[in-house]
C-alpha atoms as a PDB file:
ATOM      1  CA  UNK A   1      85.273 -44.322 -29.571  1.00  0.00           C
ATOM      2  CA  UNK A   2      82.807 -45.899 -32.199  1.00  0.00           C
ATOM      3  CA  UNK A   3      83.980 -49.414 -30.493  1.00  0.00           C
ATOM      4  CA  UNK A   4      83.590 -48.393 -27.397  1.00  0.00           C
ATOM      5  CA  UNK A   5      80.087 -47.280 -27.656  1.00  0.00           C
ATOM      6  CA  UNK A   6      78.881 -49.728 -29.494  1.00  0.00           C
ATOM      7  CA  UNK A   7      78.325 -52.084 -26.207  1.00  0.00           C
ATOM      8  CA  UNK A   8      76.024 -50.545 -24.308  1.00  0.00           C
ATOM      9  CA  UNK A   9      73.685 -50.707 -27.604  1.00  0.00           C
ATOM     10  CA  UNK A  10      73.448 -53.985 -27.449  1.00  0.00           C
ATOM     11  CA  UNK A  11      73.439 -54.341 -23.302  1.00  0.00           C
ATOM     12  CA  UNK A  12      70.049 -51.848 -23.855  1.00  0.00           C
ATOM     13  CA  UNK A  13      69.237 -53.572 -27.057  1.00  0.00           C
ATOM     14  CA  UNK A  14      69.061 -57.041 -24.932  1.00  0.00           C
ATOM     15  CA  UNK A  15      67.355 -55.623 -21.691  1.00  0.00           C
ATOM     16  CA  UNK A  16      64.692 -54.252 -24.247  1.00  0.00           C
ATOM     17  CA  UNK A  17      64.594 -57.819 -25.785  1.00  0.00           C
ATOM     18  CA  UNK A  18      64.082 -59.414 -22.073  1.00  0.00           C
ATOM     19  CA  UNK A  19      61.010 -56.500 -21.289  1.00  0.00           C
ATOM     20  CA  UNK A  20      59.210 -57.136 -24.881  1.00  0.00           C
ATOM     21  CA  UNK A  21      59.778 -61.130 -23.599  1.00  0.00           C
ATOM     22  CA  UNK A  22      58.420 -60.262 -20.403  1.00  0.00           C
ATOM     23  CA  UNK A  23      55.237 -58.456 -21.928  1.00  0.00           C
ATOM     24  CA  UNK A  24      54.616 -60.730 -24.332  1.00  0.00           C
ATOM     25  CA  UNK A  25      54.642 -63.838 -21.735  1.00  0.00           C
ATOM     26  CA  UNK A  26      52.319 -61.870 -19.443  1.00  0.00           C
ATOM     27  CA  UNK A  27      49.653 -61.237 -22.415  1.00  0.00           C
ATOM     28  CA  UNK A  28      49.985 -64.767 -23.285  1.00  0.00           C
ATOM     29  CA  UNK A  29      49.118 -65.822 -20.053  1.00  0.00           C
ATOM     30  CA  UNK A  30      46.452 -63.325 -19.362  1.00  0.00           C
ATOM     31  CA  UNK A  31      45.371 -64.408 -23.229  1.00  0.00           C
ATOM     32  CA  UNK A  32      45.024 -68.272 -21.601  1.00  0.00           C
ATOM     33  CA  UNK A  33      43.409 -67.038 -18.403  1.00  0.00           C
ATOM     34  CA  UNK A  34      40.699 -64.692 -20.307  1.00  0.00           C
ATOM     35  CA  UNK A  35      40.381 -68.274 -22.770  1.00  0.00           C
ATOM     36  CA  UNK A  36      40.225 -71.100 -19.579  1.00  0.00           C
ATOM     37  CA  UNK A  37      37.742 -67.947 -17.794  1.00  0.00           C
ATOM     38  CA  UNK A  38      35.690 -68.283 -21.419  1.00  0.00           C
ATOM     39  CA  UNK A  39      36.044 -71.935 -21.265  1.00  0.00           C
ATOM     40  CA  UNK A  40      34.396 -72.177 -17.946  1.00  0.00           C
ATOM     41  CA  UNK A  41      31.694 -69.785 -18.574  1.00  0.00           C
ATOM     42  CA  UNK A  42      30.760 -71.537 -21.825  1.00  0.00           C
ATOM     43  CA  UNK A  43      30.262 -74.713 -20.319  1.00  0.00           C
ATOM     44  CA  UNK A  44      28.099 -73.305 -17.696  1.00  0.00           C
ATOM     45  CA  UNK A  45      26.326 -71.609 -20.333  1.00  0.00           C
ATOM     46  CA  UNK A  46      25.125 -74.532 -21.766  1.00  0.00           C
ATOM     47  CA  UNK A  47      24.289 -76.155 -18.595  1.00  0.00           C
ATOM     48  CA  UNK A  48      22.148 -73.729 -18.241  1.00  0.00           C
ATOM     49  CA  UNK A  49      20.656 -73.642 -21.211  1.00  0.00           C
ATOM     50  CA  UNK A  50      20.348 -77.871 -20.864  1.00  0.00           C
ATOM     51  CA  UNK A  51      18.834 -76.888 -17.566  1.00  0.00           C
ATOM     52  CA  UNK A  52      16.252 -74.418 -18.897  1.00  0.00           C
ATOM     53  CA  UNK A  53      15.411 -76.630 -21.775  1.00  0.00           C
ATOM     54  CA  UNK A  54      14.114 -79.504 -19.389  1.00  0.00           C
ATOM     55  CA  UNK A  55      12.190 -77.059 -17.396  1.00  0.00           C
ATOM     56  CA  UNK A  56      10.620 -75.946 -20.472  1.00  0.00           C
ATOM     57  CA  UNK A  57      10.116 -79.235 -21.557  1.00  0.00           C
ATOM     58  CA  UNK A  58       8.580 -79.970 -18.225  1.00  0.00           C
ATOM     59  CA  UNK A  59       6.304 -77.029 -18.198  1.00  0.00           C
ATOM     60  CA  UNK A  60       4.888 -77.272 -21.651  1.00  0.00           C
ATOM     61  CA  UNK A  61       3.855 -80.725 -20.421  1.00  0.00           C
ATOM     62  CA  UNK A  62       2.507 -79.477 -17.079  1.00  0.00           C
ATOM     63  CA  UNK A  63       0.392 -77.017 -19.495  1.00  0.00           C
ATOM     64  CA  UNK A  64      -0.236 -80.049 -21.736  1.00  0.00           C
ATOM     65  CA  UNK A  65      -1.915 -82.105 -18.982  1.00  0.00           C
ATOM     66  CA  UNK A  66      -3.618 -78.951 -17.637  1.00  0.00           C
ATOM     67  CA  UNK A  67      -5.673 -78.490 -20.955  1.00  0.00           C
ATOM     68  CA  UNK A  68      -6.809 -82.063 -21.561  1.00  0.00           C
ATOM     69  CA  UNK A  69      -7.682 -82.675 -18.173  1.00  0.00           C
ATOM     70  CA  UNK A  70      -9.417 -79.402 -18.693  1.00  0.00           C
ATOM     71  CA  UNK A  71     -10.973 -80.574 -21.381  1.00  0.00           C
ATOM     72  CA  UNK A  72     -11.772 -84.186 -20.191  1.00  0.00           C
ATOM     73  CA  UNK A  73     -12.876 -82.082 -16.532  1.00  0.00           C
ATOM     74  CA  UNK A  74     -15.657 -80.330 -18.095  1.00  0.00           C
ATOM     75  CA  UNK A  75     -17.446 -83.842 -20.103  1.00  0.00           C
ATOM     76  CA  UNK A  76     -17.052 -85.581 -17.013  1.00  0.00           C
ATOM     77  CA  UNK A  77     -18.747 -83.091 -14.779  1.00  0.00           C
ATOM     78  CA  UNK A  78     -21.605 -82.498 -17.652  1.00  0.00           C
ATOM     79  CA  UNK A  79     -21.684 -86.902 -17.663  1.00  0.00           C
ATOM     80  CA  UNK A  80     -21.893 -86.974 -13.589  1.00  0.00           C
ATOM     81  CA  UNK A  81     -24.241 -84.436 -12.662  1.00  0.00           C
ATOM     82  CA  UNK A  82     -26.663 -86.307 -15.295  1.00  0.00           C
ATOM     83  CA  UNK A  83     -25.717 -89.439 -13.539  1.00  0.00           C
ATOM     84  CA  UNK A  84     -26.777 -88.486 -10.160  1.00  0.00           C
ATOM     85  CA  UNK A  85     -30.142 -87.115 -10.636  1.00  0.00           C
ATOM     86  CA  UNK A  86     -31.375 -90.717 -11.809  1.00  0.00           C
ATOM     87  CA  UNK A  87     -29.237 -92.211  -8.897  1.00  0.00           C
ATOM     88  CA  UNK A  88     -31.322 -89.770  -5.734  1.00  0.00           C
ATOM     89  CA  UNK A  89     -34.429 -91.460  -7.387  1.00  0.00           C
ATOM     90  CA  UNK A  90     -33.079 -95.181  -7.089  1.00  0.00           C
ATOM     91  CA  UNK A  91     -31.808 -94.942  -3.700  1.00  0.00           C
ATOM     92  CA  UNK A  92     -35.486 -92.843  -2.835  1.00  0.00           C
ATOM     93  CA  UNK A  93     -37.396 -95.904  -4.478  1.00  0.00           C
ATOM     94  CA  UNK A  94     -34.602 -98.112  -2.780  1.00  0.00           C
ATOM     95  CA  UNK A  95     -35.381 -96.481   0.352  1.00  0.00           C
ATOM     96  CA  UNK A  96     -39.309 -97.084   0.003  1.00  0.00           C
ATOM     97  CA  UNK A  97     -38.937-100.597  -1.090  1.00  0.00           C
ATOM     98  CA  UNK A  98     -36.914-101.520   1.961  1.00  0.00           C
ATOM     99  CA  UNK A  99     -39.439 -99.993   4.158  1.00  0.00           C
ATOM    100  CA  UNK A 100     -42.020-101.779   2.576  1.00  0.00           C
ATOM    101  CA  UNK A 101     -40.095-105.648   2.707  1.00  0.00           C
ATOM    102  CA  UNK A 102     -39.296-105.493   6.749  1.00  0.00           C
ATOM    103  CA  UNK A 103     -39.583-109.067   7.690  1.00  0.00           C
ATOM    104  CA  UNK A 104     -38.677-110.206   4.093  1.00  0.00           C
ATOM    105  CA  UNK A 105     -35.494-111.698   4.789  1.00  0.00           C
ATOM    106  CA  UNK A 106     -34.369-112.658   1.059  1.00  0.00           C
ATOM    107  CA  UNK A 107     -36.192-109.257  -0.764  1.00  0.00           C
ATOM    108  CA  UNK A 108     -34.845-107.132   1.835  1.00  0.00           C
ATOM    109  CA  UNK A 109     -31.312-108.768   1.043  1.00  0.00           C
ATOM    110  CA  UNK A 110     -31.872-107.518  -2.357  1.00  0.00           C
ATOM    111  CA  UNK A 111     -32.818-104.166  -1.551  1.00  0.00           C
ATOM    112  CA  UNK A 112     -29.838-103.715   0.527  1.00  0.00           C
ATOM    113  CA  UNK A 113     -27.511-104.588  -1.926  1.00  0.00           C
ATOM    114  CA  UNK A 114     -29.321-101.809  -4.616  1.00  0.00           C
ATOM    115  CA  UNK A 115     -28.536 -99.416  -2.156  1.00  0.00           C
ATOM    116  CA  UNK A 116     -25.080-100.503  -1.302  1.00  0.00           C
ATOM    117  CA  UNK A 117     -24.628-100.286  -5.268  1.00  0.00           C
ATOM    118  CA  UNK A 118     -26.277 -97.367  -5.709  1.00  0.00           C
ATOM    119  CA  UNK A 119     -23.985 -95.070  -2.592  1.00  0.00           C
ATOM    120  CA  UNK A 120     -20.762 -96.875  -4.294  1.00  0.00           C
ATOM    121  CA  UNK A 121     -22.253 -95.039  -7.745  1.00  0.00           C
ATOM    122  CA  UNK A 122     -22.565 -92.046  -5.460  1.00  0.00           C
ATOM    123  CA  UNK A 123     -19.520 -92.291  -4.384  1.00  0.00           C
ATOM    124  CA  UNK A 124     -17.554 -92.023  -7.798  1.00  0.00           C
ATOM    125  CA  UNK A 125     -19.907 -89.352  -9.105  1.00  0.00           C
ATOM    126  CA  UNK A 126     -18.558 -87.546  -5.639  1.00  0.00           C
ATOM    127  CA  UNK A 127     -14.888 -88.477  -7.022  1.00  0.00           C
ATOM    128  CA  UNK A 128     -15.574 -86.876 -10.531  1.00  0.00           C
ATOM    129  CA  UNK A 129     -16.944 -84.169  -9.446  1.00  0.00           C
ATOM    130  CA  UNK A 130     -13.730 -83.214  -6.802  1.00  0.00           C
ATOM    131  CA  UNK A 131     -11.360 -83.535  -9.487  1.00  0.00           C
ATOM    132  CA  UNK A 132     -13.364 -81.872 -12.065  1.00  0.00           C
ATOM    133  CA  UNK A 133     -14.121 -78.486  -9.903  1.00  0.00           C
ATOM    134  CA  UNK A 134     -12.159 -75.755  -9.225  1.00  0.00           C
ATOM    135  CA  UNK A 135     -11.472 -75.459  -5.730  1.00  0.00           C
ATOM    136  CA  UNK A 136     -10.457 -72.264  -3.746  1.00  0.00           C
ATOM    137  CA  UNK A 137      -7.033 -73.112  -1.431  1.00  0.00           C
ATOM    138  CA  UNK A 138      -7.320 -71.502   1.596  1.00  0.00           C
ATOM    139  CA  UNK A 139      -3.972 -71.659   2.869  1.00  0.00           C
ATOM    140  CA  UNK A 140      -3.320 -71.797   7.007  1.00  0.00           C
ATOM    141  CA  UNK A 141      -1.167 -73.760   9.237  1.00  0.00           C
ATOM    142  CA  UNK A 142      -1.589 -77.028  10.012  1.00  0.00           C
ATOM    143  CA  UNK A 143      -0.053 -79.490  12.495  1.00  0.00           C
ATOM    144  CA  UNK A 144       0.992 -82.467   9.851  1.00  0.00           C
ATOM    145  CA  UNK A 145       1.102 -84.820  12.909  1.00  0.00           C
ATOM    146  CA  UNK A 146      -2.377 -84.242  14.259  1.00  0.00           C
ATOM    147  CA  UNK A 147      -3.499 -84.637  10.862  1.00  0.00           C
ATOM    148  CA  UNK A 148      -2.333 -87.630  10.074  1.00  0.00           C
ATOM    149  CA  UNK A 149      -3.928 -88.720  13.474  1.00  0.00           C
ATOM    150  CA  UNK A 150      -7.121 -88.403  12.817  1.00  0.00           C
ATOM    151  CA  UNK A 151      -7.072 -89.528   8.854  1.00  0.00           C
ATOM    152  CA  UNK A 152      -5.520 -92.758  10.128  1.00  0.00           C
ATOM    153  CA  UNK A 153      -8.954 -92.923  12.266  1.00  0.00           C
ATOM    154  CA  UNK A 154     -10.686 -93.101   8.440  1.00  0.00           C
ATOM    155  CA  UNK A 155      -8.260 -96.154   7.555  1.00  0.00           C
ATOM    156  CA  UNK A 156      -8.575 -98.070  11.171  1.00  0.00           C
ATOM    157  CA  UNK A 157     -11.375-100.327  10.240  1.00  0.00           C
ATOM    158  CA  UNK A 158      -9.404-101.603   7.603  1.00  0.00           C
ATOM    159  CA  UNK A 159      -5.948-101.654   9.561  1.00  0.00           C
ATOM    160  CA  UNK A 160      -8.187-103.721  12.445  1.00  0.00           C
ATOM    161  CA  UNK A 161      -8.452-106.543   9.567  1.00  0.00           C
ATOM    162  CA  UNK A 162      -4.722-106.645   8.591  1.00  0.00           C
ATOM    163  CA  UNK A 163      -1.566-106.433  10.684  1.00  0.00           C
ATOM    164  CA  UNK A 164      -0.005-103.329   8.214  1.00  0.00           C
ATOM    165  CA  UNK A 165       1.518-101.020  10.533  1.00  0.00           C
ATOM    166  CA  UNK A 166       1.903 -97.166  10.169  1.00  0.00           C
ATOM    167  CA  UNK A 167       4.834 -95.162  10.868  1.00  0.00           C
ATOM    168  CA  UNK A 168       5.068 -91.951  11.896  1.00  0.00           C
ATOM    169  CA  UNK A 169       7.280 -91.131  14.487  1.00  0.00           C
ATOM    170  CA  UNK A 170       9.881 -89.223  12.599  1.00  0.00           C
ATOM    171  CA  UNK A 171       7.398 -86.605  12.301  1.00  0.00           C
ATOM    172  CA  UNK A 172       8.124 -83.613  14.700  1.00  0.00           C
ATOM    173  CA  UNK A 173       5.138 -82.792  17.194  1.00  0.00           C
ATOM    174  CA  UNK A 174       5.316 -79.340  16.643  1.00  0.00           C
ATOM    175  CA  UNK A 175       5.627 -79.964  12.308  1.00  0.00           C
ATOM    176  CA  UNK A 176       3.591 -77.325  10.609  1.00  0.00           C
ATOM    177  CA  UNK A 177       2.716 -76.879   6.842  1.00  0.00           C
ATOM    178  CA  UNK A 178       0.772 -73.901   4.857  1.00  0.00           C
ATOM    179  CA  UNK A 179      -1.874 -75.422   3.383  1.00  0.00           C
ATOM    180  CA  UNK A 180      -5.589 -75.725   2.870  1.00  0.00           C
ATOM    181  CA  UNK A 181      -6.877 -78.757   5.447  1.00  0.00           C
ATOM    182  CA  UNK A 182      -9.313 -80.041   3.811  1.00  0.00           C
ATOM    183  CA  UNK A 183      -7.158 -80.827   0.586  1.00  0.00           C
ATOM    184  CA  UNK A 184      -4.378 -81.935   2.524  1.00  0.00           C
ATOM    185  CA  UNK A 185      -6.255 -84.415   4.539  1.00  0.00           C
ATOM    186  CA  UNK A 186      -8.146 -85.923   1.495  1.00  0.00           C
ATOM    187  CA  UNK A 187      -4.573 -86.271  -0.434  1.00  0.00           C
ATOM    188  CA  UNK A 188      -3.283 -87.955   2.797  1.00  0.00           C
ATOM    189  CA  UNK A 189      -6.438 -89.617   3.072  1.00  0.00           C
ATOM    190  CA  UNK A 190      -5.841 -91.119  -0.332  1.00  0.00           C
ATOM    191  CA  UNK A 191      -2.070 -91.749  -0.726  1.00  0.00           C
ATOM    192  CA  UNK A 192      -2.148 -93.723   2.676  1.00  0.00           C
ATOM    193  CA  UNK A 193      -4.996 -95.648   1.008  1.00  0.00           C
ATOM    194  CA  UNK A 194      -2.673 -96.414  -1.876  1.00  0.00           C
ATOM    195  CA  UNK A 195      -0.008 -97.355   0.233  1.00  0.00           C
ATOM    196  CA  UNK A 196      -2.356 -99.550   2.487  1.00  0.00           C
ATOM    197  CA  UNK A 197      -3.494-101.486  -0.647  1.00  0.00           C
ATOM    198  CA  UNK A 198       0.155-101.655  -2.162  1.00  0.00           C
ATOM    199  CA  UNK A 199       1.402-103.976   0.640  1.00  0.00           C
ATOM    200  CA  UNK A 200       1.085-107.243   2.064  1.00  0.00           C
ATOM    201  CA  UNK A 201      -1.145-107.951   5.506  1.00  0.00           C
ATOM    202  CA  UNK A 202       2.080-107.505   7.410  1.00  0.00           C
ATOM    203  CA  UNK A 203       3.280-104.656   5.747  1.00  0.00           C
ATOM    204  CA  UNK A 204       4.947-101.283   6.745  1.00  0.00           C
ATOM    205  CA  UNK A 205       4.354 -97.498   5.815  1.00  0.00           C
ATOM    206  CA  UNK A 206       6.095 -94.695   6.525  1.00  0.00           C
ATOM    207  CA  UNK A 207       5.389 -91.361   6.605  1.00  0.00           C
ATOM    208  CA  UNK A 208       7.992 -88.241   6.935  1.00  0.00           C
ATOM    209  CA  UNK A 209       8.283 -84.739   7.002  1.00  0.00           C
ATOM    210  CA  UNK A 210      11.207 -82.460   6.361  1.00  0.00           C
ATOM    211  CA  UNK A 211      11.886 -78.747   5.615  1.00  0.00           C
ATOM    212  CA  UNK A 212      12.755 -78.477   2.289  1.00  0.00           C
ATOM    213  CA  UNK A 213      14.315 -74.781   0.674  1.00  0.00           C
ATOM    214  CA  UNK A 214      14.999 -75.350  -3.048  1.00  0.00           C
ATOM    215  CA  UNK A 215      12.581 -74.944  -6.349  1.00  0.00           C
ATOM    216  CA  UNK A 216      10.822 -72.253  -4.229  1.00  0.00           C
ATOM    217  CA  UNK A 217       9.199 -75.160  -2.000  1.00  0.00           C
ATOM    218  CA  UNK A 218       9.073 -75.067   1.862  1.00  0.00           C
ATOM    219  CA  UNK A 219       8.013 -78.559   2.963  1.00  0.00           C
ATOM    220  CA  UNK A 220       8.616 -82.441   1.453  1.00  0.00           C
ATOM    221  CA  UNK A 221       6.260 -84.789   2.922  1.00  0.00           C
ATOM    222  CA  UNK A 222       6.637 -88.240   1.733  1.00  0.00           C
ATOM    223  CA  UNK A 223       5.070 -92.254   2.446  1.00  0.00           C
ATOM    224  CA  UNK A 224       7.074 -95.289   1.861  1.00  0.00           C
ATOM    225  CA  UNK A 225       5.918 -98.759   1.498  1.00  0.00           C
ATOM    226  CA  UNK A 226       7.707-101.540   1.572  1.00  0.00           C
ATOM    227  CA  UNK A 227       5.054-103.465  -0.987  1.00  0.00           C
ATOM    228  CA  UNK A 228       5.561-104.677  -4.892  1.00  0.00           C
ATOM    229  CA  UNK A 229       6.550-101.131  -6.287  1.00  0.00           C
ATOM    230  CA  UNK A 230       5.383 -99.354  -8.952  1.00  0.00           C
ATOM    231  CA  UNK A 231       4.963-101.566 -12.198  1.00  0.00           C
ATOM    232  CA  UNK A 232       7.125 -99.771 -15.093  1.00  0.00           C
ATOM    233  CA  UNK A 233       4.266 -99.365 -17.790  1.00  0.00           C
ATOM    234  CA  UNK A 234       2.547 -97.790 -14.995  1.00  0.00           C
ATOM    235  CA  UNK A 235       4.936 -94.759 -14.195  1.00  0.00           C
ATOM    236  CA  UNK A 236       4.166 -92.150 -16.431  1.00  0.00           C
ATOM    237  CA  UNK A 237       0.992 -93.015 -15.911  1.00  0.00           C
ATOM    238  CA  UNK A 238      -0.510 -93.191 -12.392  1.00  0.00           C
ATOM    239  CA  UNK A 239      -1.912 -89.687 -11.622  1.00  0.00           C
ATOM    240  CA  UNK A 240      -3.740 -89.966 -14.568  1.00  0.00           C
ATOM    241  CA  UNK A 241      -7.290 -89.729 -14.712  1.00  0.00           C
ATOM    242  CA  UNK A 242      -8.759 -92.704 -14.862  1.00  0.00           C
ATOM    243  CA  UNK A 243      -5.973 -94.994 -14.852  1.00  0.00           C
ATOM    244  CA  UNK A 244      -6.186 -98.013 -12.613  1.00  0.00           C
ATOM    245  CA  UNK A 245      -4.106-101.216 -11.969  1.00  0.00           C
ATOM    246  CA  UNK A 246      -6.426-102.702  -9.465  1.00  0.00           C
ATOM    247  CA  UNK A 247      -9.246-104.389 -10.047  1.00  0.00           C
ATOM    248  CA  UNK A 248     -11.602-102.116  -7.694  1.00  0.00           C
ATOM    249  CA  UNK A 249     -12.154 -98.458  -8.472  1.00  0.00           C
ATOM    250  CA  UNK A 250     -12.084 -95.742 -11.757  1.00  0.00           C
ATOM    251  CA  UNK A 251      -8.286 -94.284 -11.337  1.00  0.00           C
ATOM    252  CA  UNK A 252      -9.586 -90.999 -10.006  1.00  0.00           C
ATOM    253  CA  UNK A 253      -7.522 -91.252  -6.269  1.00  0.00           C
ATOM    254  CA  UNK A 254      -4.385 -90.289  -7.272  1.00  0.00           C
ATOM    255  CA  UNK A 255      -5.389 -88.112 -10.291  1.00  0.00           C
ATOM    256  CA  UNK A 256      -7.415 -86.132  -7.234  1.00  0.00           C
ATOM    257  CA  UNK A 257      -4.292 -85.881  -5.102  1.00  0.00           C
ATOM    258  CA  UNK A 258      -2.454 -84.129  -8.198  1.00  0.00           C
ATOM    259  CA  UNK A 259      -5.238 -81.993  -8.632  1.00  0.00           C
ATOM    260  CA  UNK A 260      -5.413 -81.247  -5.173  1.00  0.00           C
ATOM    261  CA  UNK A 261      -1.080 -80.528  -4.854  1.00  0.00           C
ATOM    262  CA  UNK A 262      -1.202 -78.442  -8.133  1.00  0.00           C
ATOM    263  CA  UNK A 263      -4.267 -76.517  -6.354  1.00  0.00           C
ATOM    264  CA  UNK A 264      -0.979 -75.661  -3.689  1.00  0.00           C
ATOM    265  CA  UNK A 265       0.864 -74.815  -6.333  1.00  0.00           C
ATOM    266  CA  UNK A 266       3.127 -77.883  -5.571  1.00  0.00           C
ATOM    267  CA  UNK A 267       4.590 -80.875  -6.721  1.00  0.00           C
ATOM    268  CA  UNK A 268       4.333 -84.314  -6.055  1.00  0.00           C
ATOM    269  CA  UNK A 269       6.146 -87.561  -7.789  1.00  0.00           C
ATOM    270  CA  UNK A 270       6.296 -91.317  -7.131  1.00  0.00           C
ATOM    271  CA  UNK A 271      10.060 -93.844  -7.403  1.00  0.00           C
ATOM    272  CA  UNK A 272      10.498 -97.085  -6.869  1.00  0.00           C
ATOM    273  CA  UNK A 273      12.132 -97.606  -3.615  1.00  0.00           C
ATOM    274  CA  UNK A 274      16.243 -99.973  -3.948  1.00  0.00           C
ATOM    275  CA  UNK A 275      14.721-102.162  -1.266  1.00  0.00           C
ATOM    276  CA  UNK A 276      11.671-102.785  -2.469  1.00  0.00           C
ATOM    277  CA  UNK A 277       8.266-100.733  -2.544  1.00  0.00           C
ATOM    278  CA  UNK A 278       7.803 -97.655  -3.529  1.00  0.00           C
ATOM    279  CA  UNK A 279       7.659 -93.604  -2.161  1.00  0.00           C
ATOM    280  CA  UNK A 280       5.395 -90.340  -3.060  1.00  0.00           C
ATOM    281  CA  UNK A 281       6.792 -87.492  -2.213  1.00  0.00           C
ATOM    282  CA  UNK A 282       5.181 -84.264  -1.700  1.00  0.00           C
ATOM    283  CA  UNK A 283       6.324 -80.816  -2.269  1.00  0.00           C
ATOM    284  CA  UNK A 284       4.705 -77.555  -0.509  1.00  0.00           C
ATOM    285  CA  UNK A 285       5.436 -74.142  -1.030  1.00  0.00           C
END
């Protein structure tokens, strides 16, 4: 009788063997899912974290850029409105003394060009003092295409000189954007402008709109030229006050058109384009 019990110990023994096997294979593998779901999470983790580091990096250079051209705003406000008082009284004198030489071809010449250098003063005190004050945005809608239409009738005496053409077909009728106007038209006023004077006599730009839903912005509004590009030294560099490449002008155009976008609480960047020229695109929220 002890030998004849003694095999169903080890038939129990062995199926007890096969169920601790069992268990133990299914808490190794949910051990090795648990680790890959770890794994996974980790790695997201710190793409997130690489993620939220450029932001921040981003930001505390947005906040950078905010104080000095806080900083740099309020001298060059104090520096213009000093300039223009003694400007009104050369253009009143100007004025006087033109009255004064009708009939005087060659004097009268002179006079004229005073004046003509005097309003062109004017004219960049005007600039400084946009991008120095703080503007209200008053926020409505506004046909894009209509606008464009009449700032291209600001840039048609100089198109009428040049065979550059201007594209803007892509642009839905109906296309409508929140934002202030008057803002809008001046930084399409002077990003066409830039484009205009980036390419040749025969050149091309381009001007699109599309609905855009990501980094809490609504609307991506960009113009392409097809001229030399944006010079590399020049990248970080070209919304900055007072930067220039051209041989006319302060630097203040595009340095108002940032002003004017971060007044929407937008965004707006510049890239070289693979076939040649370059693009600024603007973000709306």
């Amino acid at each position: 009788m002890e030998i004849g019990m003694s095999t169903p110990g080890k038939e129990q023994l062995n199926n007890n063997s096969e169920e601790v096997m069992e268990q133990l294979t299914s808490v190794f593998e949910m051990y090795n899912q648990t680790t890959d779901r770890m794994h996974r999470s980790h790695e997201q983790l710190q793409l997130e974290v690489i993620r939220l580091r450029r932001e921040l990096e981003q930001k505390n250079e947005q906040l950078q850029r905010k104080n000095r051209l806080a900083a740099l705003g309020e001298m060059a406000a104090g520096i213009a409105h000093e300039i223009r008082n003694p400007l009104g009284g050369v253009q009143l004198y100007a004025s006087l003394l033109q009255n004064d030489l009708v009939g005087q071809e060659k004097p009268l010449e002179w006079v004229k060009k005073i004046s003509k250098g005097v309003h062109a003063l004017d004219q960049i005190v005007n600039d400084v003092l946009v991008f120095t004050q703080d503007q209200p945005c008053i926020k409505a809608d506004v046909n894009l295409k209509g606008l464009i239409v009449e700032v291209l009738d600001y840039v048609q005496p100089q198109l009428n000189l040049t065979d550059i053409k201007i594209s803007y077909d892509e642009i839905d009728n109906d296309f409508v954007v929140q934002a202030d106007v008057n803002m809008l038209r001046q930084v399409l006023l002077n990003l066409l402008m830039n484009a205009i004077d980036a390419v040749e006599n025969d050149g091309i730009v381009t001007l699109g709109a599309t609905n855009y839903t990501a980094d809490g912005y609504q609307t991506k509004i960009t113009i392409k030229d097809n001229g030399e590009g944006l010079k590399s030294s020049s990248k970080d560099k070209i919304f900055n006050p007072f930067y220039t490449t051209k041989d006319t002008g302060i630097g203040l155009g595009l340095a108002i058109v940032h002003r004017l976008v971060e007044c929407h609480e937008g965004a707006i960047s510049a890239v070289d384009n693979e076939s040649g020229g370059a693009t600024f695109s603007l973000l709306l929220p």
